[in-house]
PDB file of N, CA and C in Angstrom:
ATOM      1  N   UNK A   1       0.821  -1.199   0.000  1.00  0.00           N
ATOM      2  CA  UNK A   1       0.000   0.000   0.000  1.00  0.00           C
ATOM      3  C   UNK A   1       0.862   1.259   0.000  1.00  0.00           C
ATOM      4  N   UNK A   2       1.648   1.239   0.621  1.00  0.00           N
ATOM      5  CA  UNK A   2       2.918   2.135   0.887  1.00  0.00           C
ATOM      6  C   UNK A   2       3.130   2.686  -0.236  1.00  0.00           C
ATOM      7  N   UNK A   3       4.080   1.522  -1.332  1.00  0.00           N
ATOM      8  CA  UNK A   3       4.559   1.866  -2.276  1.00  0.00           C
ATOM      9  C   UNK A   3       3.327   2.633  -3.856  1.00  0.00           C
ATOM     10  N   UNK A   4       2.142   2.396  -3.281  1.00  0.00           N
ATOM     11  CA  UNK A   4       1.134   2.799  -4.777  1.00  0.00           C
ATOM     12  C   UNK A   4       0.958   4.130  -3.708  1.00  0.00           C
ATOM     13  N   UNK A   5       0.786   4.774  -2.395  1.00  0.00           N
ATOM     14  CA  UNK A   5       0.687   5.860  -2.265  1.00  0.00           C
ATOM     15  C   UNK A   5       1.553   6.842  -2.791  1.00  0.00           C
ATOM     16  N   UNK A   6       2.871   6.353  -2.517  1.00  0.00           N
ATOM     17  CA  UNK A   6       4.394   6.732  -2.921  1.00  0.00           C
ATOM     18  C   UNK A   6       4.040   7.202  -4.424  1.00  0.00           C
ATOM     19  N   UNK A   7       3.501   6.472  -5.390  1.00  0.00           N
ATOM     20  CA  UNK A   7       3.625   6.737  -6.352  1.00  0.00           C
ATOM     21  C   UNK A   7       2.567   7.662  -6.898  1.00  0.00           C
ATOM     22  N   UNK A   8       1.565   7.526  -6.195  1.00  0.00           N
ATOM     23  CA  UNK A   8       0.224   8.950  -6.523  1.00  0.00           C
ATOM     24  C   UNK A   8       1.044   9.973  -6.034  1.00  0.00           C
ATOM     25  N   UNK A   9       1.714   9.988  -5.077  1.00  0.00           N
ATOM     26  CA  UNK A   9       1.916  10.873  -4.257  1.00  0.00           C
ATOM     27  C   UNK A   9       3.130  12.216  -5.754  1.00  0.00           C
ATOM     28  N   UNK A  10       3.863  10.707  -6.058  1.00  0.00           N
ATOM     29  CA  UNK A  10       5.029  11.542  -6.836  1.00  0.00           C
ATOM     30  C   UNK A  10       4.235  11.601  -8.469  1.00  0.00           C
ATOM     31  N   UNK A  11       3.298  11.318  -8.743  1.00  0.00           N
ATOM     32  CA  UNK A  11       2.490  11.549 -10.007  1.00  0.00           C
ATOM     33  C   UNK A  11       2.114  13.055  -9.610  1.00  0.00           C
ATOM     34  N   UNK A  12       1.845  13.333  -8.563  1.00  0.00           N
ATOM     35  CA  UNK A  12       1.235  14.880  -8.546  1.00  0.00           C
ATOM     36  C   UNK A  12       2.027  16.022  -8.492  1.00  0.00           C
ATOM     37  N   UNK A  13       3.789  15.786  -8.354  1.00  0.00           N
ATOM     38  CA  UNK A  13       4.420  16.738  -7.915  1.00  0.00           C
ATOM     39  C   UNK A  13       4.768  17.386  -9.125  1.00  0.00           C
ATOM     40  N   UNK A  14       4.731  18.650  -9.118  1.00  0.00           N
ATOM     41  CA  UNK A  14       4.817  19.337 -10.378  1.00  0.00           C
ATOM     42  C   UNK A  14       6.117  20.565  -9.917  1.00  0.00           C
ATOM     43  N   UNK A  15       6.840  21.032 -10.425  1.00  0.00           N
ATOM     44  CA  UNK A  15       8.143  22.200 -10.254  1.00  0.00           C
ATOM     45  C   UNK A  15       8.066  23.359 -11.271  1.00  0.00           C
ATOM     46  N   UNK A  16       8.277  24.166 -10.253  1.00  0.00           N
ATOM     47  CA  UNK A  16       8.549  25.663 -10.865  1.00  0.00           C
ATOM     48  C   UNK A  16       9.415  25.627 -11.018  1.00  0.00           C
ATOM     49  N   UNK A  17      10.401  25.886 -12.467  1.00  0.00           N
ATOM     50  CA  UNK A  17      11.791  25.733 -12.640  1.00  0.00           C
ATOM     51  C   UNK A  17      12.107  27.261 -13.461  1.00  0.00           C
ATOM     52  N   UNK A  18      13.137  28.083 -13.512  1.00  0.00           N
ATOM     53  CA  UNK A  18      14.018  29.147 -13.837  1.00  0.00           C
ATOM     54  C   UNK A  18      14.936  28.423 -14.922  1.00  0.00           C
ATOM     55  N   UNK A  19      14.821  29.082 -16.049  1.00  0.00           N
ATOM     56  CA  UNK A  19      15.654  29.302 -17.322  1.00  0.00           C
ATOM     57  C   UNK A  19      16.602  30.324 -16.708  1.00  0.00           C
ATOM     58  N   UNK A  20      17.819  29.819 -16.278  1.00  0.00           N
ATOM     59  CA  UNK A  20      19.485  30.572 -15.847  1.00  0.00           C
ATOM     60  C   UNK A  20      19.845  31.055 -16.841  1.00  0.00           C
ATOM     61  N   UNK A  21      19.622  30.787 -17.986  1.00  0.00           N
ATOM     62  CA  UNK A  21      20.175  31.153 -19.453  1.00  0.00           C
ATOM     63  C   UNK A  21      18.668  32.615 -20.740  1.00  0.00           C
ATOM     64  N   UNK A  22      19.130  33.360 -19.869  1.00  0.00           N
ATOM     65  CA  UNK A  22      18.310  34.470 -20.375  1.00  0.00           C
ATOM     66  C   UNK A  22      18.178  35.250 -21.571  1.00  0.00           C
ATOM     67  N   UNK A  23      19.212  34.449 -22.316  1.00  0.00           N
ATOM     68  CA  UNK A  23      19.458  34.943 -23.690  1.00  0.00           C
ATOM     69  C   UNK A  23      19.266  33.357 -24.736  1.00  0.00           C
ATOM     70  N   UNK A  24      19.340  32.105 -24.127  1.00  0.00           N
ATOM     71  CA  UNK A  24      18.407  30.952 -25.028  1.00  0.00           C
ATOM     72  C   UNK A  24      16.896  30.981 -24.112  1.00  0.00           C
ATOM     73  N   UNK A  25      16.013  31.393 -24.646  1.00  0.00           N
ATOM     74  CA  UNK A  25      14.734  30.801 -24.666  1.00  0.00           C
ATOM     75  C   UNK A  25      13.917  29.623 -24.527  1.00  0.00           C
ATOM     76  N   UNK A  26      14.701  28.770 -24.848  1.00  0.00           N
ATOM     77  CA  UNK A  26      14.570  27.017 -25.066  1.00  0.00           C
ATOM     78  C   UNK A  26      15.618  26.229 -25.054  1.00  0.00           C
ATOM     79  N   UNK A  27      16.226  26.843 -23.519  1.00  0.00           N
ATOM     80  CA  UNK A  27      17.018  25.505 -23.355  1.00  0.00           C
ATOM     81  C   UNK A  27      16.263  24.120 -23.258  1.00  0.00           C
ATOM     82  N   UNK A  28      17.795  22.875 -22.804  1.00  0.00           N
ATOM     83  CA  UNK A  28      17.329  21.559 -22.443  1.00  0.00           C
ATOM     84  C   UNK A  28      16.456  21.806 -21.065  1.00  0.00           C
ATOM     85  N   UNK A  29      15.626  21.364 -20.717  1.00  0.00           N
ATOM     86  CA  UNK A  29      15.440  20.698 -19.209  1.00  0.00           C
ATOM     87  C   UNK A  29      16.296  20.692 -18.026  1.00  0.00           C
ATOM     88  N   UNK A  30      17.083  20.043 -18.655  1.00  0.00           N
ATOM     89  CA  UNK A  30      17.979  19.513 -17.842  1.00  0.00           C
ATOM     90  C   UNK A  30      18.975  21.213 -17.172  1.00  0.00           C
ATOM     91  N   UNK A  31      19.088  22.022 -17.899  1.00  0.00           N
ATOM     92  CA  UNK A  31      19.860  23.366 -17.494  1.00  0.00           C
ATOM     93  C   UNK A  31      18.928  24.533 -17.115  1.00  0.00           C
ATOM     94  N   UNK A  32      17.096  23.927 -17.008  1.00  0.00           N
ATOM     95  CA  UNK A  32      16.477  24.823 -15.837  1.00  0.00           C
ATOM     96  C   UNK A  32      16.834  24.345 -14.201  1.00  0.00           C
ATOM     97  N   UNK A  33      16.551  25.594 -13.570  1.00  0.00           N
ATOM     98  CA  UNK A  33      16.829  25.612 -12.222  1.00  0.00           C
ATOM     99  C   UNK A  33      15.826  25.057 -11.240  1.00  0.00           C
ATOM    100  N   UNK A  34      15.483  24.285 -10.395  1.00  0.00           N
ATOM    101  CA  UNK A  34      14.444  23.861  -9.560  1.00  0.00           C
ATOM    102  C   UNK A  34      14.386  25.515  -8.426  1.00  0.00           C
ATOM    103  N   UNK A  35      13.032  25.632  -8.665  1.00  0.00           N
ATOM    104  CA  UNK A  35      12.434  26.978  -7.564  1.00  0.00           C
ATOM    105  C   UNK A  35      11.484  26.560  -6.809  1.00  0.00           C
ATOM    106  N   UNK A  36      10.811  25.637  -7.000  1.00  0.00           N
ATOM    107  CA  UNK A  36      10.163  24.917  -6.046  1.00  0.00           C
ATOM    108  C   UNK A  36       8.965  23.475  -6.418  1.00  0.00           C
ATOM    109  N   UNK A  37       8.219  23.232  -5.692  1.00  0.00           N
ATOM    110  CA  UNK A  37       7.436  22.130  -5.692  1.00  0.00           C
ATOM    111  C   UNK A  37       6.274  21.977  -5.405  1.00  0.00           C
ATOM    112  N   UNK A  38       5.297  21.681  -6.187  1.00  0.00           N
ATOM    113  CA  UNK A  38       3.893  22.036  -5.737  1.00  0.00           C
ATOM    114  C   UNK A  38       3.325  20.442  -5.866  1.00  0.00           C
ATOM    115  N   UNK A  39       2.019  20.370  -5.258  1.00  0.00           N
ATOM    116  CA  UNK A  39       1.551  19.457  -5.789  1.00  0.00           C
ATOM    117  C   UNK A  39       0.082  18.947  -6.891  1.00  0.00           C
ATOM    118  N   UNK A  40       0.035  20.432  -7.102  1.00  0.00           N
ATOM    119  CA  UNK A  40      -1.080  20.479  -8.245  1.00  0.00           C
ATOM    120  C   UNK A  40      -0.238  21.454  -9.401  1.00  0.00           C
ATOM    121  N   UNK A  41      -0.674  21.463 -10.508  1.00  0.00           N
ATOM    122  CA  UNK A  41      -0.490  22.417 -11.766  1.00  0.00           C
ATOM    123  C   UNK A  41      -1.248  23.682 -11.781  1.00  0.00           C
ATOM    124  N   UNK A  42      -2.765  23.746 -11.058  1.00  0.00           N
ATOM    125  CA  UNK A  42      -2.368  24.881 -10.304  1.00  0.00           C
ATOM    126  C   UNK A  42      -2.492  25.752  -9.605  1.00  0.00           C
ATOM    127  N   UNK A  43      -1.381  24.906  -8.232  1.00  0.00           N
ATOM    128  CA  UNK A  43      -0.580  25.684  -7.614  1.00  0.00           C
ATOM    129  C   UNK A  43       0.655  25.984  -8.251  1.00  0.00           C
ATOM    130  N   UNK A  44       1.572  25.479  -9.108  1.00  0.00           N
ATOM    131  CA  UNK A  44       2.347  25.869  -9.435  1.00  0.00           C
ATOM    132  C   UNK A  44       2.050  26.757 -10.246  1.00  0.00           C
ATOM    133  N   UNK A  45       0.955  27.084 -11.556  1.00  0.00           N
ATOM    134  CA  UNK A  45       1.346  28.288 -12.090  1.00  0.00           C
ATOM    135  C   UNK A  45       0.822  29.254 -11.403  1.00  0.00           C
ATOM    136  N   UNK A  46       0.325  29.167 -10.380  1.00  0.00           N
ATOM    137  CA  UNK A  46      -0.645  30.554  -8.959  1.00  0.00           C
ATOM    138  C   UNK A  46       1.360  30.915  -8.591  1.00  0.00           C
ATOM    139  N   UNK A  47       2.234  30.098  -8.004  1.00  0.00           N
ATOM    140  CA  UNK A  47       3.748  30.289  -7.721  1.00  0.00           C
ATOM    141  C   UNK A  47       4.390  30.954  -9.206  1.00  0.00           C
ATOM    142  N   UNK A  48       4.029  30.215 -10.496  1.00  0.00           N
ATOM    143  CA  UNK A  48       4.616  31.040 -10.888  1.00  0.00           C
ATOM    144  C   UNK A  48       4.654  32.991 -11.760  1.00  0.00           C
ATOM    145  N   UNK A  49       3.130  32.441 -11.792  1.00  0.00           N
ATOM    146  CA  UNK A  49       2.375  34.425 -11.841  1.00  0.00           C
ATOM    147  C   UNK A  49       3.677  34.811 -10.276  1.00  0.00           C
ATOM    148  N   UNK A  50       3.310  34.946  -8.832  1.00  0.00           N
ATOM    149  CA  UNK A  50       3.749  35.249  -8.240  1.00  0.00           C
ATOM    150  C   UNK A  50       5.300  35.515  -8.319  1.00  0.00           C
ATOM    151  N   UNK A  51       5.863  34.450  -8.701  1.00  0.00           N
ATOM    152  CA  UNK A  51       7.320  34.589  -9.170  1.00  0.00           C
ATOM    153  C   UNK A  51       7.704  35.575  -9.939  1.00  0.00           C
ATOM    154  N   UNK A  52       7.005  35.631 -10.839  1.00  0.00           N
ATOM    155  CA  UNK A  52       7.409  36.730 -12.359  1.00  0.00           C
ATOM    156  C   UNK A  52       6.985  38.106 -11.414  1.00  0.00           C
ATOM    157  N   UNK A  53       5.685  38.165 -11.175  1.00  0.00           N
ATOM    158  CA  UNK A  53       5.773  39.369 -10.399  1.00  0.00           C
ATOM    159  C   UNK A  53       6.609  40.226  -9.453  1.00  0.00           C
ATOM    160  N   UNK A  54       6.895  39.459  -8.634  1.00  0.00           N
ATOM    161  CA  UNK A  54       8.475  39.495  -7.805  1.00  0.00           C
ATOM    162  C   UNK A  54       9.566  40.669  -8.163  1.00  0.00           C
ATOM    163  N   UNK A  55       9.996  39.604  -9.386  1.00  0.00           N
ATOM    164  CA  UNK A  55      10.872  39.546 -10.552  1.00  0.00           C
ATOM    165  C   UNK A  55      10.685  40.849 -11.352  1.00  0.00           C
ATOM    166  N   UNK A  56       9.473  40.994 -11.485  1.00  0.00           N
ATOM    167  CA  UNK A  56       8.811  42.577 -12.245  1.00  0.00           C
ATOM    168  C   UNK A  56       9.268  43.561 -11.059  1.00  0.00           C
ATOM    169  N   UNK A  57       8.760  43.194 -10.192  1.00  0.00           N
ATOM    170  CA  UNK A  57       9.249  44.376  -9.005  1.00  0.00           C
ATOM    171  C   UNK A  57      10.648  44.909  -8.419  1.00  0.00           C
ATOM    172  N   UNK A  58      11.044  43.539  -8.776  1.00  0.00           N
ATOM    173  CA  UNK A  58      12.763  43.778  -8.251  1.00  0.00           C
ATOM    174  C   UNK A  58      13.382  44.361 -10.059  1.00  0.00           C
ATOM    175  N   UNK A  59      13.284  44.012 -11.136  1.00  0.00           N
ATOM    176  CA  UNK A  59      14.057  44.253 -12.146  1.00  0.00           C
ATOM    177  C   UNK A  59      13.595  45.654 -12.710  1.00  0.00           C
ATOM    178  N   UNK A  60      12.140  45.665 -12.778  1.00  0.00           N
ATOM    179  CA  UNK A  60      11.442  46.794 -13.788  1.00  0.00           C
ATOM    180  C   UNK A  60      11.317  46.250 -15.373  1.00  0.00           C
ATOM    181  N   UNK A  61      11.805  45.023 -15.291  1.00  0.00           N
ATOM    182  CA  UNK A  61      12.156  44.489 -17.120  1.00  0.00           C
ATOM    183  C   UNK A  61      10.032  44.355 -17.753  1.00  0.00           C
ATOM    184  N   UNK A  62      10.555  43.986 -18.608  1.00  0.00           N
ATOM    185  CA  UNK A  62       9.604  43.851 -19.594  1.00  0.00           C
ATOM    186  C   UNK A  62       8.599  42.654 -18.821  1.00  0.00           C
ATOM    187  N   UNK A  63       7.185  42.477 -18.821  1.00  0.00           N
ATOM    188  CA  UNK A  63       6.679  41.252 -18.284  1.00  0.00           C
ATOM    189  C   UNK A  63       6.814  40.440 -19.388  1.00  0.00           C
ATOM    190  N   UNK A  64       6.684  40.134 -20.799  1.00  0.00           N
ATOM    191  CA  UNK A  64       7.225  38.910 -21.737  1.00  0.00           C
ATOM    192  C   UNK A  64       8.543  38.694 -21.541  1.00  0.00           C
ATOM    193  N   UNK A  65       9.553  39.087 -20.998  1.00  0.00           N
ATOM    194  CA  UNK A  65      10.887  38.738 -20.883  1.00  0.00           C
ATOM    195  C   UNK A  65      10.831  37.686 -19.551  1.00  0.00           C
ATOM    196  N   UNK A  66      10.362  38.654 -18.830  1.00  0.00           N
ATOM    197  CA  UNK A  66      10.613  37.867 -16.968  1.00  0.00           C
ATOM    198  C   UNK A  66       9.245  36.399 -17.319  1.00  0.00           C
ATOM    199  N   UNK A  67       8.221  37.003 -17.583  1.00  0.00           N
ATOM    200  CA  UNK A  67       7.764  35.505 -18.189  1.00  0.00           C
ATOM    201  C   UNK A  67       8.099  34.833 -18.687  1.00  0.00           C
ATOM    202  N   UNK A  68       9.138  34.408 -19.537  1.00  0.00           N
ATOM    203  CA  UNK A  68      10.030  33.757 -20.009  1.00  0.00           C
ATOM    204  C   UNK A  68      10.563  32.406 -19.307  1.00  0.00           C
ATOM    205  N   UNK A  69      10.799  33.082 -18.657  1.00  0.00           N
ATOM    206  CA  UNK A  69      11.931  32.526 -17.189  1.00  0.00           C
ATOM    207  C   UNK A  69      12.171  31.756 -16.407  1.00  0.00           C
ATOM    208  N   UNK A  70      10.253  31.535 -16.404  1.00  0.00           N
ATOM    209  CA  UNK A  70       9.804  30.808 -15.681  1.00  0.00           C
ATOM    210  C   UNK A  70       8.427  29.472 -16.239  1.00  0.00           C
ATOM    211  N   UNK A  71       8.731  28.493 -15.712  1.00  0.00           N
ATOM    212  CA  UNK A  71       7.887  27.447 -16.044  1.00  0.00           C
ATOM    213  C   UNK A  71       7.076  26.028 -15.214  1.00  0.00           C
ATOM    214  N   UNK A  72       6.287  25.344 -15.734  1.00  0.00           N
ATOM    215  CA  UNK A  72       5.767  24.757 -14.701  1.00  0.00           C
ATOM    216  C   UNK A  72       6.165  23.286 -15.422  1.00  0.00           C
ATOM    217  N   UNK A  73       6.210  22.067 -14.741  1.00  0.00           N
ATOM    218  CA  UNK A  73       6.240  21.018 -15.206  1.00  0.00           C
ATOM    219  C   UNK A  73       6.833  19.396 -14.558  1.00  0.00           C
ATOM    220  N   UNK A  74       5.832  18.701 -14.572  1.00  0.00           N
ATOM    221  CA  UNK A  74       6.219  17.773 -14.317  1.00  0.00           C
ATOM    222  C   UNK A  74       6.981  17.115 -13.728  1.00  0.00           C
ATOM    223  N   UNK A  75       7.571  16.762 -12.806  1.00  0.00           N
ATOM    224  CA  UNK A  75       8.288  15.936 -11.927  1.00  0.00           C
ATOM    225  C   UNK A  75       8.929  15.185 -12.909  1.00  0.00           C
ATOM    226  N   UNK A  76       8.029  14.159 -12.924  1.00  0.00           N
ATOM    227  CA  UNK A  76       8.541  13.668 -14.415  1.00  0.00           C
ATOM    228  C   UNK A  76       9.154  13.649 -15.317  1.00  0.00           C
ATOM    229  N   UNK A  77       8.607  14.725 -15.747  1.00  0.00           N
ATOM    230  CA  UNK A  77       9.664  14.679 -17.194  1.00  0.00           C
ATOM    231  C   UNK A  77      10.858  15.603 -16.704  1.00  0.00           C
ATOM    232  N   UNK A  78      11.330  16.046 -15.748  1.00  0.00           N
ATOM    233  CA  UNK A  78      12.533  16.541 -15.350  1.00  0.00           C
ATOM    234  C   UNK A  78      13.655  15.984 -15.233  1.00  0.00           C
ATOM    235  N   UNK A  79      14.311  15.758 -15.906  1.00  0.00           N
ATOM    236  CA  UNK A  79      15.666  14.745 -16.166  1.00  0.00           C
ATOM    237  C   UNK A  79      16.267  14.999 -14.541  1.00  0.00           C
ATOM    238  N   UNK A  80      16.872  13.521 -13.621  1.00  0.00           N
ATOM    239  CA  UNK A  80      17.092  13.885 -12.224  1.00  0.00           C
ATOM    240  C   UNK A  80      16.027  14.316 -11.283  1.00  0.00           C
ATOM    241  N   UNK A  81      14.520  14.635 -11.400  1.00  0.00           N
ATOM    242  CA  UNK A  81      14.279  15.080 -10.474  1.00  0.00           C
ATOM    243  C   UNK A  81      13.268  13.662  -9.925  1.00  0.00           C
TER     244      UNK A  81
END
């Protein structure tokens, strides 16, 4: 029983991850940054509006740029996570 909770449990986890690389648009996966962990899709994009906003407040940049930046996705398909 343990182990099928274990696994609903990690089917739901979804990550807010940061593109470090602000001048490619579409990196790999694998070279976004983990910002955090939610367990619905969305809560993570409610974290990541909040994030970009932040980000708007601290930079002044453009909101399509700082939106950029940021993304929601899968546990899963996160190479390592």
């Amino acid at each position: 029983m343990t182990r099928h909770l274990g696994a609903l449990l990690f089917a739901g986890a979804w990550l807010l991850l940061e593109n470090p690389k602000h001048d490619d648009p579409h990196p790999p996966l694998t070279e976004w940054k983990e910002v955090r962990s939610y367990d619905t899709a969305f809560l993570c994009e409610q974290g990541r509006r909040e994030q970009v906003l932040d980000r708007l407040k601290e930079e002044g940049a453009p909101r399509g740029i700082v939106d950029g930046r940021y993304r929601c996705e899968r546990a899963e398909r996160v190479p390592g996570k």
